[in-house]
PDB file of N, CA and C in Angstrom:
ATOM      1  N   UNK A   1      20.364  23.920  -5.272  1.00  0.00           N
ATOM      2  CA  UNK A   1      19.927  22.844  -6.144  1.00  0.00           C
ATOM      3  C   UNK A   1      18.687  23.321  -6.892  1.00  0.00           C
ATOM      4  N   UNK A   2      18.537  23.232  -8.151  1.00  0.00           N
ATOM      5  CA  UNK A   2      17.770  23.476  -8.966  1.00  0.00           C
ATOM      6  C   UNK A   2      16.230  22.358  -8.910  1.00  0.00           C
ATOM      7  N   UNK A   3      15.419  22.875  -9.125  1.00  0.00           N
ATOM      8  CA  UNK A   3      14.020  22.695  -8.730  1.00  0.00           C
ATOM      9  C   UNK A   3      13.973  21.309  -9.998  1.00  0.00           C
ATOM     10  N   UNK A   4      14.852  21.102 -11.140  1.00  0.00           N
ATOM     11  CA  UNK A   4      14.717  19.581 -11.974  1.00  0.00           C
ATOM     12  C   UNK A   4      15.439  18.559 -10.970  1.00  0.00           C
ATOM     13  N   UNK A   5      16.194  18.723 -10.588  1.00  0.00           N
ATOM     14  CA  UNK A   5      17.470  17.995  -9.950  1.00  0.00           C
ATOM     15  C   UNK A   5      16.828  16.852  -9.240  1.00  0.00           C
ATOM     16  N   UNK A   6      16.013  16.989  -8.406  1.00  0.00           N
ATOM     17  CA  UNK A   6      15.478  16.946  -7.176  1.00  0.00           C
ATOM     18  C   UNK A   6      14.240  15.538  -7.264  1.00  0.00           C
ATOM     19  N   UNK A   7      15.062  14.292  -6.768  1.00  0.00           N
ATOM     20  CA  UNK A   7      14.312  13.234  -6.725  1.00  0.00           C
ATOM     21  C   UNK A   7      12.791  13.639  -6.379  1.00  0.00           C
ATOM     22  N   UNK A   8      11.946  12.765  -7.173  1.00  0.00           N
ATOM     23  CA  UNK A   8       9.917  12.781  -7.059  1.00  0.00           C
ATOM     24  C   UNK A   8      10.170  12.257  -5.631  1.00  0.00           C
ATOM     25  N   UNK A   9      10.782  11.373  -4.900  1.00  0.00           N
ATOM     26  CA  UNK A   9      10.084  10.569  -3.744  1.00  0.00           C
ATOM     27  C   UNK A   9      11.462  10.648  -2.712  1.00  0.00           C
ATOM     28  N   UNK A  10      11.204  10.804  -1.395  1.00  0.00           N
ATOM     29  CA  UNK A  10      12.265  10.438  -0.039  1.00  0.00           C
ATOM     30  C   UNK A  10      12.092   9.286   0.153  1.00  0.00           C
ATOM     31  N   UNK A  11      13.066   9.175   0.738  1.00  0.00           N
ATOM     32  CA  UNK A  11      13.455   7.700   1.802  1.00  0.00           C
ATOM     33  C   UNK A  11      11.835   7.694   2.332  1.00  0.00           C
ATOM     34  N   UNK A  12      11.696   8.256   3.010  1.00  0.00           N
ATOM     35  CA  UNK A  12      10.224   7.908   4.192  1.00  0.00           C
ATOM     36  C   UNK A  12       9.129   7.452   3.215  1.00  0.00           C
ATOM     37  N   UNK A  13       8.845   7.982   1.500  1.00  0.00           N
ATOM     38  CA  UNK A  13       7.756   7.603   0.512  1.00  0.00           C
ATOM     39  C   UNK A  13       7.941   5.876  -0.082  1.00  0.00           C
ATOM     40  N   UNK A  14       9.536   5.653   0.122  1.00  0.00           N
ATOM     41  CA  UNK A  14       9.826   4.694  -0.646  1.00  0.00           C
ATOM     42  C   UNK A  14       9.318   3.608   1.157  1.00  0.00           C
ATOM     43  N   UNK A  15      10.001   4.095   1.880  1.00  0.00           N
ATOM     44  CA  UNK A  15       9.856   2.965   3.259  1.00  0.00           C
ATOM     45  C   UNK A  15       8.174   2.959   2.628  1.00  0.00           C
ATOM     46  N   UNK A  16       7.431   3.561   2.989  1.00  0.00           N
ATOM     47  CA  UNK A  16       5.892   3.781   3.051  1.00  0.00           C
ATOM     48  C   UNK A  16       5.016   2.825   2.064  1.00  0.00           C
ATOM     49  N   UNK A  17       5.754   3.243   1.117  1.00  0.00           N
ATOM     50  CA  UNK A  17       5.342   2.228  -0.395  1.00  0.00           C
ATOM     51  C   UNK A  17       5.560   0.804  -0.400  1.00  0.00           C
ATOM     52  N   UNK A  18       6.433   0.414   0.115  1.00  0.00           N
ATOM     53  CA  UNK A  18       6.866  -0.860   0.818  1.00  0.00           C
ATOM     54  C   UNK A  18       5.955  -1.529   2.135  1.00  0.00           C
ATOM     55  N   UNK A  19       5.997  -0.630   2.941  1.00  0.00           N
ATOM     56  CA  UNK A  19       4.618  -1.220   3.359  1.00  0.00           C
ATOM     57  C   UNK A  19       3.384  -1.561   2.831  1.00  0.00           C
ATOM     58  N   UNK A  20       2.902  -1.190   1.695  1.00  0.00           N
ATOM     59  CA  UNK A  20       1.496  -0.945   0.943  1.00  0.00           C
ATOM     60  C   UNK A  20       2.095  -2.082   0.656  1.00  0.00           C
ATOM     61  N   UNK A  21       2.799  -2.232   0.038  1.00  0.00           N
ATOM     62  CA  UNK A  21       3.195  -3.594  -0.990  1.00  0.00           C
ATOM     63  C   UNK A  21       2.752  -4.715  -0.038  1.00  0.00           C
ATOM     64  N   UNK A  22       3.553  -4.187   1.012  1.00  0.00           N
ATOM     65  CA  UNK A  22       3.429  -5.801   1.873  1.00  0.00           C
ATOM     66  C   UNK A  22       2.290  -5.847   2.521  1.00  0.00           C
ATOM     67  N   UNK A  23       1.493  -5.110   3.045  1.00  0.00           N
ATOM     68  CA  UNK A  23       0.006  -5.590   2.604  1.00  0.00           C
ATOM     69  C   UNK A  23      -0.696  -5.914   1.964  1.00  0.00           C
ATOM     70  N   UNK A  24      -0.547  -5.019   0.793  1.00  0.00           N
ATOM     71  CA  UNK A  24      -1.111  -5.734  -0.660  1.00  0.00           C
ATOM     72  C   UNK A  24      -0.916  -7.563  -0.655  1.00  0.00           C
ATOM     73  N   UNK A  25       0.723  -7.750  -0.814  1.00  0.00           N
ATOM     74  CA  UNK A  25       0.825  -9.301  -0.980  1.00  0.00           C
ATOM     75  C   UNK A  25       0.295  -9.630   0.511  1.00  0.00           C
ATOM     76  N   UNK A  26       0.285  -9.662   1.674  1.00  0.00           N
ATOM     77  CA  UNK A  26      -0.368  -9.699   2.622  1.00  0.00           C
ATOM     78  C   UNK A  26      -1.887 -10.583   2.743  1.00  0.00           C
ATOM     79  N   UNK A  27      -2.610  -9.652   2.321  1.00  0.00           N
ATOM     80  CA  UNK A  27      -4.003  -9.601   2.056  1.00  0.00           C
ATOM     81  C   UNK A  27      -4.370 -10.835   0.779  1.00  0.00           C
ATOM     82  N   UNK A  28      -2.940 -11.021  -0.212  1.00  0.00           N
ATOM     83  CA  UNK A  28      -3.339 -11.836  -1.529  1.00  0.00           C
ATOM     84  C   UNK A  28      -3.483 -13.530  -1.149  1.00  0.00           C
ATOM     85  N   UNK A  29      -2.060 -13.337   0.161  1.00  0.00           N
ATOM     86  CA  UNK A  29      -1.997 -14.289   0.306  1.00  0.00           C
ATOM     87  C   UNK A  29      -2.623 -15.142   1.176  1.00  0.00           C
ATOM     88  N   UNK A  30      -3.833 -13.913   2.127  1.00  0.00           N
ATOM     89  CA  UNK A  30      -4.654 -14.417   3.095  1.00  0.00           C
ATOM     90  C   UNK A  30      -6.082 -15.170   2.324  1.00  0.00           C
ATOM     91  N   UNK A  31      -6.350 -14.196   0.891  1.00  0.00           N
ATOM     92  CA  UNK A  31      -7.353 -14.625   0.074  1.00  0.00           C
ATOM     93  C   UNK A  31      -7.098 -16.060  -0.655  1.00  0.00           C
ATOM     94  N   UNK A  32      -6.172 -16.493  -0.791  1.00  0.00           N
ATOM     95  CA  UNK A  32      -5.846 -17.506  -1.269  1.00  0.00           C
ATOM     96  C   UNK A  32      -5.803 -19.163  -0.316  1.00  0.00           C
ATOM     97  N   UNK A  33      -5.603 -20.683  -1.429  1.00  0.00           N
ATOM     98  CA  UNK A  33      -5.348 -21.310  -0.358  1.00  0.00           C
ATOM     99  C   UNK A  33      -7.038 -22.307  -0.543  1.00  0.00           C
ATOM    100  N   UNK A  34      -6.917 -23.459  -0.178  1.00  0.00           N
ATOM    101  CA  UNK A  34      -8.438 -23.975  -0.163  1.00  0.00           C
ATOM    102  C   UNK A  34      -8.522 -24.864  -1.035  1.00  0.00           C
ATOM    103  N   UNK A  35      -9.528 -24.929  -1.295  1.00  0.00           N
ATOM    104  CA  UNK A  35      -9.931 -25.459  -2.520  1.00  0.00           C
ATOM    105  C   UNK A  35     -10.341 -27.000  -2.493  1.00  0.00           C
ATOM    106  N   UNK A  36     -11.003 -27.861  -3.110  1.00  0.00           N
ATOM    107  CA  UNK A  36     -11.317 -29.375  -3.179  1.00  0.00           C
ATOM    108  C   UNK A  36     -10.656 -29.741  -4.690  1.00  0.00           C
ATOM    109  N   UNK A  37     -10.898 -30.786  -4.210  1.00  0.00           N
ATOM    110  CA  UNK A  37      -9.821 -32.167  -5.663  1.00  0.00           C
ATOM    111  C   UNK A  37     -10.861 -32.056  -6.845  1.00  0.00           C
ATOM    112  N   UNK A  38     -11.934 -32.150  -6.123  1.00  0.00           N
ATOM    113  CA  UNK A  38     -12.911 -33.021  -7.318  1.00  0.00           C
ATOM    114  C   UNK A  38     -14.189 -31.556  -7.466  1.00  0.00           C
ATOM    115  N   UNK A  39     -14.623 -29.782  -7.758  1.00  0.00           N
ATOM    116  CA  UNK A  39     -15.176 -29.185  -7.352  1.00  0.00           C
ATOM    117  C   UNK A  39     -16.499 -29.855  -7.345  1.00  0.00           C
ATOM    118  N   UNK A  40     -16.664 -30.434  -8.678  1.00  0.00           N
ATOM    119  CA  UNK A  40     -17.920 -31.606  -9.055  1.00  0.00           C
ATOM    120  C   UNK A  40     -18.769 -32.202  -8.064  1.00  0.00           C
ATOM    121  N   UNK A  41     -18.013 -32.875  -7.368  1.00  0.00           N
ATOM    122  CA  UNK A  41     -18.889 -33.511  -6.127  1.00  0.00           C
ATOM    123  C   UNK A  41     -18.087 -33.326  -4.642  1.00  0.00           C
ATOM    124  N   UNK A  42     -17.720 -32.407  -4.537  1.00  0.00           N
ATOM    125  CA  UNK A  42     -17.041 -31.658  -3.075  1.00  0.00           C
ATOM    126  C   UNK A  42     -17.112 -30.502  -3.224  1.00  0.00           C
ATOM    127  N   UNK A  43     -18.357 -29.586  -1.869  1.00  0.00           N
ATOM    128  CA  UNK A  43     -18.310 -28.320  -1.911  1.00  0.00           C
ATOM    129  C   UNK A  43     -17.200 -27.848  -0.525  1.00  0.00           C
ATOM    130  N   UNK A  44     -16.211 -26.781  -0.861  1.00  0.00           N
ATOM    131  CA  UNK A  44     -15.594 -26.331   0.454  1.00  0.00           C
ATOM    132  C   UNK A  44     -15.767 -25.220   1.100  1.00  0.00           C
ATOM    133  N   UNK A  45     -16.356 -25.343   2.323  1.00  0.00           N
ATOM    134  CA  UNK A  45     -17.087 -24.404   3.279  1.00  0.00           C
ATOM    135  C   UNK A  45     -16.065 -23.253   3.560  1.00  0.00           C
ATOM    136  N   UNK A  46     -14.714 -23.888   3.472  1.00  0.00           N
ATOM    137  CA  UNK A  46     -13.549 -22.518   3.618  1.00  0.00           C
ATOM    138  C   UNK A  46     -13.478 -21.340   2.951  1.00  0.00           C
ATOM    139  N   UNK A  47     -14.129 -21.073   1.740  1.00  0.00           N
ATOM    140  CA  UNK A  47     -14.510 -20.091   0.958  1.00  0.00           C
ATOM    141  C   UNK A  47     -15.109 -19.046   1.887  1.00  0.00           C
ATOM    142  N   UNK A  48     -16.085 -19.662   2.824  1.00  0.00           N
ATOM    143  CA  UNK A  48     -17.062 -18.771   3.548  1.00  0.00           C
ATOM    144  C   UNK A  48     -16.040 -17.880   4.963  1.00  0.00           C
ATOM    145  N   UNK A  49     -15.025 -18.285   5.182  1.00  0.00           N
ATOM    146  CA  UNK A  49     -14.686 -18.138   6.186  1.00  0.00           C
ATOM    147  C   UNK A  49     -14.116 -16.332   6.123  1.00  0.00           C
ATOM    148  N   UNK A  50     -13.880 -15.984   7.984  1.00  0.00           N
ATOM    149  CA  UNK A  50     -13.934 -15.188   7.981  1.00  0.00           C
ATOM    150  C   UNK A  50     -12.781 -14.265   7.097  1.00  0.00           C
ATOM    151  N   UNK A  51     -11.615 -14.997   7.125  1.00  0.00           N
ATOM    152  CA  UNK A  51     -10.384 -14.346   7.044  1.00  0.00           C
ATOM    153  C   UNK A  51     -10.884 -14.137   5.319  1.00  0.00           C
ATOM    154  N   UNK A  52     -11.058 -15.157   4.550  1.00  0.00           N
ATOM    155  CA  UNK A  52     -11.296 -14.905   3.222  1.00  0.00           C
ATOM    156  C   UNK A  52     -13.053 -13.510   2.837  1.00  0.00           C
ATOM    157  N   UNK A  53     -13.412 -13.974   3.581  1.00  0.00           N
ATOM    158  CA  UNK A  53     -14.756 -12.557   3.191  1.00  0.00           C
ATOM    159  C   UNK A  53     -14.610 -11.329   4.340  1.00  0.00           C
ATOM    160  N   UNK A  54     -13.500 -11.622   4.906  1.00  0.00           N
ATOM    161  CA  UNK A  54     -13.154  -9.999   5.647  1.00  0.00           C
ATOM    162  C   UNK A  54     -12.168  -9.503   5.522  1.00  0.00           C
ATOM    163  N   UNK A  55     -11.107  -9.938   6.325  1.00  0.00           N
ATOM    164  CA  UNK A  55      -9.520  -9.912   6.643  1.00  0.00           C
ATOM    165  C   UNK A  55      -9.115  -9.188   5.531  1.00  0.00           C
ATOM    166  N   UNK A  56      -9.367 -10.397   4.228  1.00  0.00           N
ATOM    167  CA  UNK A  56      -7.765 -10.148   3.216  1.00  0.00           C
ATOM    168  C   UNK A  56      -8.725  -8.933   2.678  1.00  0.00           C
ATOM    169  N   UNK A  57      -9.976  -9.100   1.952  1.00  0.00           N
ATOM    170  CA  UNK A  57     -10.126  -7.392   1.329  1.00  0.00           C
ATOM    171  C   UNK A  57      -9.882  -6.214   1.893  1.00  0.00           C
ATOM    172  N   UNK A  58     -10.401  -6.685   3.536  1.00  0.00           N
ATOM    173  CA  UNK A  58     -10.129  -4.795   4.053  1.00  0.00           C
ATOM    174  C   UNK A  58      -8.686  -4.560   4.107  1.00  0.00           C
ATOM    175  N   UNK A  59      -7.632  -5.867   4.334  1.00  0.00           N
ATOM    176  CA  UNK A  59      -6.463  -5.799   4.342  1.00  0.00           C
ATOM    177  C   UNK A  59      -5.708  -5.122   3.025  1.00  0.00           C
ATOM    178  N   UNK A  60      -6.227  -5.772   1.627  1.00  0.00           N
ATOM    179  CA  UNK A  60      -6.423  -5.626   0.590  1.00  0.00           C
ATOM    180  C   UNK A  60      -6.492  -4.013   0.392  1.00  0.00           C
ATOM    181  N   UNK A  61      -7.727  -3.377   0.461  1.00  0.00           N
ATOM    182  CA  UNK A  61      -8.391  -2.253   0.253  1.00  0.00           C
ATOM    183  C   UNK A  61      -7.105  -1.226   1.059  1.00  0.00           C
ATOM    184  N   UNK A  62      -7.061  -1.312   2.472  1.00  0.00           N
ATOM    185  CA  UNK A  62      -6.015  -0.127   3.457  1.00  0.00           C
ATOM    186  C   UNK A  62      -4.788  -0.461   2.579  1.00  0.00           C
ATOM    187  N   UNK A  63      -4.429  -1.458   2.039  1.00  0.00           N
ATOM    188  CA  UNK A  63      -2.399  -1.367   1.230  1.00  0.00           C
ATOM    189  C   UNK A  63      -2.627  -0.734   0.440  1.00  0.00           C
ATOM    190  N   UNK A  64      -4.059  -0.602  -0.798  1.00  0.00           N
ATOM    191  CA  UNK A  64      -4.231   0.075  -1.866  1.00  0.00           C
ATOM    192  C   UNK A  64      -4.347   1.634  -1.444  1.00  0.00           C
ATOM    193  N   UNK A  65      -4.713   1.824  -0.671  1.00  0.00           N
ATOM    194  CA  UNK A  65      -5.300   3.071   0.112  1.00  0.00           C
ATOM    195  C   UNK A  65      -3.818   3.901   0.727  1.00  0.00           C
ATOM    196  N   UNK A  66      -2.823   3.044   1.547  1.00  0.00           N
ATOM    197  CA  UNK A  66      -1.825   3.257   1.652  1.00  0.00           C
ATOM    198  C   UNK A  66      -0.720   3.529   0.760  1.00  0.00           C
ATOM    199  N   UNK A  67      -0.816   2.563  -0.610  1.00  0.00           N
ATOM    200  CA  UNK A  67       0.087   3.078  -1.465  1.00  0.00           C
ATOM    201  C   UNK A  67       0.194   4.443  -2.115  1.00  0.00           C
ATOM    202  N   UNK A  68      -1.565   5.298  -2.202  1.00  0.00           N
ATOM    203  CA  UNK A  68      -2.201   5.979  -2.857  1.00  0.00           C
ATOM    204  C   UNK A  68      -1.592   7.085  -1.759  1.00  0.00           C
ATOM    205  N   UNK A  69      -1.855   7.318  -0.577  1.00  0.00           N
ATOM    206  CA  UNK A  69      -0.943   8.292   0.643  1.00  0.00           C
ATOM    207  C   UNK A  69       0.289   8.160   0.240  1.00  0.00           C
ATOM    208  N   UNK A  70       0.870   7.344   0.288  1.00  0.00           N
ATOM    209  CA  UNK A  70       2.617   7.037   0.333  1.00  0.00           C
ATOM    210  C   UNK A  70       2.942   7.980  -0.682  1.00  0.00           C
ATOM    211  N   UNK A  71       2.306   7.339  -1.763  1.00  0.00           N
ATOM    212  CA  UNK A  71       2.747   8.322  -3.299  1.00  0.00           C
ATOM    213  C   UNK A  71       2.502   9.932  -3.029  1.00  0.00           C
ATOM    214  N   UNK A  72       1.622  10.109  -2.628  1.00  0.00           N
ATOM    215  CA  UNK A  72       0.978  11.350  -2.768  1.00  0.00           C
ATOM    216  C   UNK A  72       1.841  12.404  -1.363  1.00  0.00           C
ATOM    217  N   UNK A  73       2.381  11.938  -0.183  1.00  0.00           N
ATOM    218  CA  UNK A  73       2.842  12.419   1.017  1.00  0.00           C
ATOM    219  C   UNK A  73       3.893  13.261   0.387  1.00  0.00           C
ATOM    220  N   UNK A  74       4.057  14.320   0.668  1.00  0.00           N
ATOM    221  CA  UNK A  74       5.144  15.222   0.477  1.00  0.00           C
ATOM    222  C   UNK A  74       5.454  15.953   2.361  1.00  0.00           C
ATOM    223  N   UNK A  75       6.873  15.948   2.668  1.00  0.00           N
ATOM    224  CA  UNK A  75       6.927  16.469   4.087  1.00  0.00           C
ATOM    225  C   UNK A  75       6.774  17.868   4.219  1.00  0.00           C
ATOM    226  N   UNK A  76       6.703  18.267   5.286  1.00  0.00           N
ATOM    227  CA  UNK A  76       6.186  19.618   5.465  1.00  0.00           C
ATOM    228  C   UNK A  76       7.612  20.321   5.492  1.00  0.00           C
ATOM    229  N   UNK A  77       7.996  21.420   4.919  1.00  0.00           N
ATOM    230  CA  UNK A  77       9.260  22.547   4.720  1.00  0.00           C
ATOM    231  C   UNK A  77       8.954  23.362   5.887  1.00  0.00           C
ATOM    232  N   UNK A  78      10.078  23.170   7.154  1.00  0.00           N
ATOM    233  CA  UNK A  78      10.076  24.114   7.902  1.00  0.00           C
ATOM    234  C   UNK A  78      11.440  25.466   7.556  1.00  0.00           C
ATOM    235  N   UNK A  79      11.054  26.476   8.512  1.00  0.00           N
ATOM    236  CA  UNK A  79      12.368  27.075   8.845  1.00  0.00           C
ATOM    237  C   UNK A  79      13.030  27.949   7.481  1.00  0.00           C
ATOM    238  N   UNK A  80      14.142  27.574   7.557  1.00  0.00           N
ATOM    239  CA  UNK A  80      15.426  27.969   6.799  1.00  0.00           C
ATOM    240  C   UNK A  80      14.651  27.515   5.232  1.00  0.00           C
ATOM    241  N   UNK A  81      14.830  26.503   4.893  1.00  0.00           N
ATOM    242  CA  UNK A  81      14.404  25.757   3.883  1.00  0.00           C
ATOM    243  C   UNK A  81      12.938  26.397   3.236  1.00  0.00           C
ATOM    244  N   UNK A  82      11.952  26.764   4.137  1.00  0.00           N
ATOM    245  CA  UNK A  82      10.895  26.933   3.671  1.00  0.00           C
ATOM    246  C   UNK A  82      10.939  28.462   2.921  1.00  0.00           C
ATOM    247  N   UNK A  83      12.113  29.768   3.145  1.00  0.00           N
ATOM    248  CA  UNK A  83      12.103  31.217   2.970  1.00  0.00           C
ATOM    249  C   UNK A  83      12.856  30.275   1.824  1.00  0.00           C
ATOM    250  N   UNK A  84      14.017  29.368   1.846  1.00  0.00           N
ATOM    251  CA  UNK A  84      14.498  29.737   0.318  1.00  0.00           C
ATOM    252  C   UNK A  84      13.628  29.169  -0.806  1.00  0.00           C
ATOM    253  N   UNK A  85      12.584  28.116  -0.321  1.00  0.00           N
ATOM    254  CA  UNK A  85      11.761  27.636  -1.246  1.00  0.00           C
ATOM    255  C   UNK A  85      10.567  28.778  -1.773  1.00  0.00           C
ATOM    256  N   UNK A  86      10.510  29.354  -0.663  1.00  0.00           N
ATOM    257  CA  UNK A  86       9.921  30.806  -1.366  1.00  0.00           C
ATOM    258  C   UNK A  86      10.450  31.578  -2.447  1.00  0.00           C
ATOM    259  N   UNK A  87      11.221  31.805  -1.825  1.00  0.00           N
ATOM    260  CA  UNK A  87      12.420  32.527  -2.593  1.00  0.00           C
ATOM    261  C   UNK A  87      12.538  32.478  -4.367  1.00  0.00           C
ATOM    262  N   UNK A  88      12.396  31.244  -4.164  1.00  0.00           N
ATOM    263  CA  UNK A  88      12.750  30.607  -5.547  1.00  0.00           C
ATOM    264  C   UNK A  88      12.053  30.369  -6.748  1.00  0.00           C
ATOM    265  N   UNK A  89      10.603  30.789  -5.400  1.00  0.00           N
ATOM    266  CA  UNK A  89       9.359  30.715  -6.996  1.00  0.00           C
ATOM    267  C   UNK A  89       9.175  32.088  -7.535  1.00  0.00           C
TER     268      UNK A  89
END
């Protein structure tokens, strides 16, 4: 097989990327949620809470962080495979 042929991403990059995702929405949906009727004359203390000023960003931050690995992971060429990939450059 010729070195164009040859899908950018495996099964294991696409599983991987899918996880990021679902942290990503994960994390969006932990930041979200709350809120008062009237902001005018009702302040809501839930803003402060932990899950919204911890949880969802670091949750947030590791899916972004994860997608950025996922993309970037290439598997390691053992063996057989690795002399003809030599080979070939």
């Amino acid at each position: 097989m010729d070195k164009g042929s040859q899908m950018p991403f495996g099964k294991r990059n696409y599983v991987m990327m899918l996880g990021g995702v679902a942290a990503i929405v994960l994390g969006f949906v932990l930041l979200s949620g709350g809120g008062s009727d009237d902001p005018a004359t009702q302040f809501d203390y839930g803003m402060f809470s932990f899950r919204r000023l911890y949880a969802a960003p670091v949750l947030l931050l590791a899916g972004f962080l994860f997608e950025i690995y996922a993309i970037m992971y290439r598997p390691k060429v053992r063996g057989a495979e690795a002399d003809n990939k030599r080979g070939a450059e």
